[in-house]
Protein backbone atom coordinates (compact mmCIF):
# COMPACT_ATOMS: atom_id res chain seq x y z
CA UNK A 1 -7.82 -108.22 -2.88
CA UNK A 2 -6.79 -105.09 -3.58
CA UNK A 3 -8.56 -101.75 -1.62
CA UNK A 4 -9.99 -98.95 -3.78
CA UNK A 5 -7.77 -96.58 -4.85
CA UNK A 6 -9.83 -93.42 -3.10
CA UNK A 7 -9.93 -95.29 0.02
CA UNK A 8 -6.00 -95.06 0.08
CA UNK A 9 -5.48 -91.67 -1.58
CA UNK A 10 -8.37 -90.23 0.56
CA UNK A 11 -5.80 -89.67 3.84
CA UNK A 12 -3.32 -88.62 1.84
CA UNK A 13 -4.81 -85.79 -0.09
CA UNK A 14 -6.09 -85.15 3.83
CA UNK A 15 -3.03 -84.40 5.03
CA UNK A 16 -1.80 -82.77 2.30
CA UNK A 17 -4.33 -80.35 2.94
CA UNK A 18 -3.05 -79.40 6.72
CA UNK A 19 -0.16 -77.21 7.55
CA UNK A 20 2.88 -78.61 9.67
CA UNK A 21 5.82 -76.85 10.81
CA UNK A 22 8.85 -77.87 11.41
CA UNK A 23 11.70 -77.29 14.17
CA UNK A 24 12.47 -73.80 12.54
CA UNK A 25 8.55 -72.30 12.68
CA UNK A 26 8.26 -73.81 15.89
CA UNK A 27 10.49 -71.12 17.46
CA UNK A 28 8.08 -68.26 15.80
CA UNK A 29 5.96 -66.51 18.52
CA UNK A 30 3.07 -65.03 17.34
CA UNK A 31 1.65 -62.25 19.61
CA UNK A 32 -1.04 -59.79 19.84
CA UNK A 33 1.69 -57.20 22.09
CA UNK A 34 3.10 -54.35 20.20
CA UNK A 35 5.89 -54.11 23.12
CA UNK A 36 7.49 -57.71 22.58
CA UNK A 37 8.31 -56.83 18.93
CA UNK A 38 8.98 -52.35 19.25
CA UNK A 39 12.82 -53.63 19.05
CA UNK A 40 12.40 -55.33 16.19
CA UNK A 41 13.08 -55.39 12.74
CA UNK A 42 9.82 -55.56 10.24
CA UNK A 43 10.27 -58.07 7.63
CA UNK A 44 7.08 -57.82 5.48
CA UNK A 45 3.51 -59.29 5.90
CA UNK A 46 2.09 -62.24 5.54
CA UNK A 47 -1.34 -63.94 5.43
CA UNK A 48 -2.33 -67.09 7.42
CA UNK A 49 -5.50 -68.15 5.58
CA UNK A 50 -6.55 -71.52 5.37
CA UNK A 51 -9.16 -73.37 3.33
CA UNK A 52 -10.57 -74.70 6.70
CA UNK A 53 -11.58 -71.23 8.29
CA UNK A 54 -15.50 -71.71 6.66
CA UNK A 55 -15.41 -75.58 7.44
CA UNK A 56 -14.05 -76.71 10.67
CA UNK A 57 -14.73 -75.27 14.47
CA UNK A 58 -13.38 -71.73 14.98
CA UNK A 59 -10.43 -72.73 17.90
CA UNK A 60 -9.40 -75.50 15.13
CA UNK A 61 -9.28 -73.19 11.99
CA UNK A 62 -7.49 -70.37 14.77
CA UNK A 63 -5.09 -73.36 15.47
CA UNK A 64 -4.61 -73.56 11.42
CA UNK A 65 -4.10 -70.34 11.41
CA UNK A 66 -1.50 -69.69 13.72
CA UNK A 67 0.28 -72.91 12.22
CA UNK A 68 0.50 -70.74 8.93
CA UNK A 69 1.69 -67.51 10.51
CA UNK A 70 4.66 -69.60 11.71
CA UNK A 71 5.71 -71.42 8.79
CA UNK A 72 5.42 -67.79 6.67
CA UNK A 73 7.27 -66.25 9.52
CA UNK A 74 9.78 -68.84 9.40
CA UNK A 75 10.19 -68.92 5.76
CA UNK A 76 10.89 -64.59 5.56
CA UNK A 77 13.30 -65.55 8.30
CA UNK A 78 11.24 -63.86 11.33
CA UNK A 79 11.19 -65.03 14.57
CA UNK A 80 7.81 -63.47 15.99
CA UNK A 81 5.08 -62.57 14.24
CA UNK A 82 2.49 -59.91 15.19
CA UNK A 83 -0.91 -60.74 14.79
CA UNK A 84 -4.62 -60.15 16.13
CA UNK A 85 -4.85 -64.56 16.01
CA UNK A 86 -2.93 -64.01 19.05
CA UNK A 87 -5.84 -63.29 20.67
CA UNK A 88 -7.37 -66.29 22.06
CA UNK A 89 -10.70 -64.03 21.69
CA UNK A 90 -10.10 -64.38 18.22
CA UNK A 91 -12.89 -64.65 16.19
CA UNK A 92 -11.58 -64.06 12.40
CA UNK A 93 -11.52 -63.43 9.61
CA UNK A 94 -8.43 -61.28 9.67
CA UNK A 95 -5.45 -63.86 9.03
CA UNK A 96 -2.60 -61.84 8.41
CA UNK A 97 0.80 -60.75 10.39
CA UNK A 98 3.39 -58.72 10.61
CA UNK A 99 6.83 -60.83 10.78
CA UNK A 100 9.95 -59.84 13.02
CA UNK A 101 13.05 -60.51 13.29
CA UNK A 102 14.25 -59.47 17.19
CA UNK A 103 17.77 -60.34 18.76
CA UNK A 104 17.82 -62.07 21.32
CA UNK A 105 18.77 -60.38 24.65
């Protein structure tokens, strides 16, 4: 016997709906310190909302968050981003960054 179709689409639509990074975002930092990026070069902005923020406990949608920021950092080419979701405080709803490129040195 076959199972319902929902029952096996339901974990995939599931995970579709969660953010992963790969080895490349991984190496984004996101901070909250204006010194660790002053050397830098600004690449743009980006935003790290996620559907979950209004659904899900606060340090889970921060975790979302900061998921996002890395994969948007990554994809600009930035290797920090600088962002208030740093903040283990953090208590939204601002979501966005400021991505970085710095040399290393």
């Amino acid at each position: 016997m076959k199972p319902p179709r929902l029952i096996v689409l339901l974990p995939a639509l599931l995970l579709g709906a969660c953010a992963y990074h790969d080895s490349r975002s991984s190496r984004v930092v996101v901070t909250d310190a204006d010194k660790v990026v002053e050397s830098c070069t600004k690449l743009g902005e980006i935003d790290g909302t996620s559907g979950y923020v209004g659904f899900v406990p606060i340090d889970k949608a921060r975790d979302t968050v900061m998921t996002r920021l890395k994969i948007r950092g990554a994809e600009l080419g930035g290797t920090h981003v600088l962002s208030g979701v740093a903040d283990i405080n953090w208590k939204g709803p601002k979501t966005t960054g400021t991505v970085y490129k710095c040399n290393p040195g």
